[in-house]
Protein backbone atom coordinates (compact mmCIF):
# COMPACT_ATOMS: atom_id res chain seq x y z
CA UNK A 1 134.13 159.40 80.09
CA UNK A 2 134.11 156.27 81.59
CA UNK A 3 134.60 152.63 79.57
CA UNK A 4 132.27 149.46 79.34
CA UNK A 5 132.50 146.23 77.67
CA UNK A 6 129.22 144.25 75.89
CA UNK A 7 129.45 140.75 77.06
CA UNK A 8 129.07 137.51 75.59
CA UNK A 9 125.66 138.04 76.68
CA UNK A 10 124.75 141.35 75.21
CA UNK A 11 125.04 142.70 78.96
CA UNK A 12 127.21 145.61 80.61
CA UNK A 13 128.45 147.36 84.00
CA UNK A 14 127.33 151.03 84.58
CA UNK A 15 130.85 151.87 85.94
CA UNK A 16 130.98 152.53 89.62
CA UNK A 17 131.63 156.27 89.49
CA UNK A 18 128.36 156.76 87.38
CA UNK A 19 126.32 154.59 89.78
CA UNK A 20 127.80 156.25 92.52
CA UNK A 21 126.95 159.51 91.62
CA UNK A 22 123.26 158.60 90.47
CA UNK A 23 122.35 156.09 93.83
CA UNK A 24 121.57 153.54 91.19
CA UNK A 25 121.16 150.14 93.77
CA UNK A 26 121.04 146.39 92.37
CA UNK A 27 117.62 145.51 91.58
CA UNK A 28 116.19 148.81 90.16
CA UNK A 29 114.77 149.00 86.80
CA UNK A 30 115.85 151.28 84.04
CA UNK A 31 114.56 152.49 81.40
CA UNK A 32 116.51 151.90 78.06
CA UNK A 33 116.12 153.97 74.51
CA UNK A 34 117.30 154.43 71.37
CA UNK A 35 118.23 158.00 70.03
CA UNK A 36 119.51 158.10 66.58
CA UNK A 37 122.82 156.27 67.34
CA UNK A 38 123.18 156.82 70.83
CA UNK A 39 121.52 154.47 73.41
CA UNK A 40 120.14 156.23 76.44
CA UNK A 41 119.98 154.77 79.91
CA UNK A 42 117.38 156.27 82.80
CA UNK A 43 115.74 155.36 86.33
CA UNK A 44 112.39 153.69 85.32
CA UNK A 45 109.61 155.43 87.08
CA UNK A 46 106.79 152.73 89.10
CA UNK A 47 104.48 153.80 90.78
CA UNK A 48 104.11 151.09 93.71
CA UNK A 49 100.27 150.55 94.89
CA UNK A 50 99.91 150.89 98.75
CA UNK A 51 97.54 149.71 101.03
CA UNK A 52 95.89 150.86 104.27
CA UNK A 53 97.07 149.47 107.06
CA UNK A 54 94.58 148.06 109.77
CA UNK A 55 91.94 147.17 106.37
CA UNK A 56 90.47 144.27 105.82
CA UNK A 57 91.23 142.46 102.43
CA UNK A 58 88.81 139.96 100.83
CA UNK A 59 90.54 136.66 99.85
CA UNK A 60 89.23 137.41 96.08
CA UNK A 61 90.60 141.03 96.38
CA UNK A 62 93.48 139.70 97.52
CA UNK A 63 93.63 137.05 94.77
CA UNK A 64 92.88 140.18 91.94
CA UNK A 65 95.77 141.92 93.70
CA UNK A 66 98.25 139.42 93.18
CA UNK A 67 97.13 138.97 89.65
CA UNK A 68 97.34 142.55 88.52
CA UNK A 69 101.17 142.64 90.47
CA UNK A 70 102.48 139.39 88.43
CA UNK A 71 101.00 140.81 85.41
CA UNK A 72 102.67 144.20 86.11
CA UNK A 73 105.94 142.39 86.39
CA UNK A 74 105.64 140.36 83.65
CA UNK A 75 105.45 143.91 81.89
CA UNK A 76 108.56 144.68 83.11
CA UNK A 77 110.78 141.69 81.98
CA UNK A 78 112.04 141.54 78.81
């Protein structure tokens, strides 16, 4: 079982081998729990909205949209 160290910051590596083997990529969300005394680590699951190409989008739809996405992330960040 491979080793990691807490930093100064409270912060850690997921060791290369585990990454590797789970195509975890820089940038990607995870989700983090606490079970008894064991801390769990798992791929967050977002579902990202998609629009139809070709549509036209209102300038207050596209003002709601961009609302709703910084709120989303805002969810996201600690």
């Amino acid at each position: 079982m491979p080793l990691t160290k807490v930093t100064r910051n409270y912060q850690i590596t997921i060791p290369a081998e585990i990454r590797k083997a789970l195509g975890i990529k820089e940038g990607e969300y995870l989700d983090v729990e606490l079970r008894g005394d064991e801390i769990v680590i798992k791929r967050a699951k977002r579902k990202w909205k998609t629009f139809r190409l070709g549509r036209k989008i209102t300038e207050e739809e596209l003002e709601r949209l961009e609302e709703e996405a910084m709120e989303e992330e805002m969810a996201w960040r600690p």
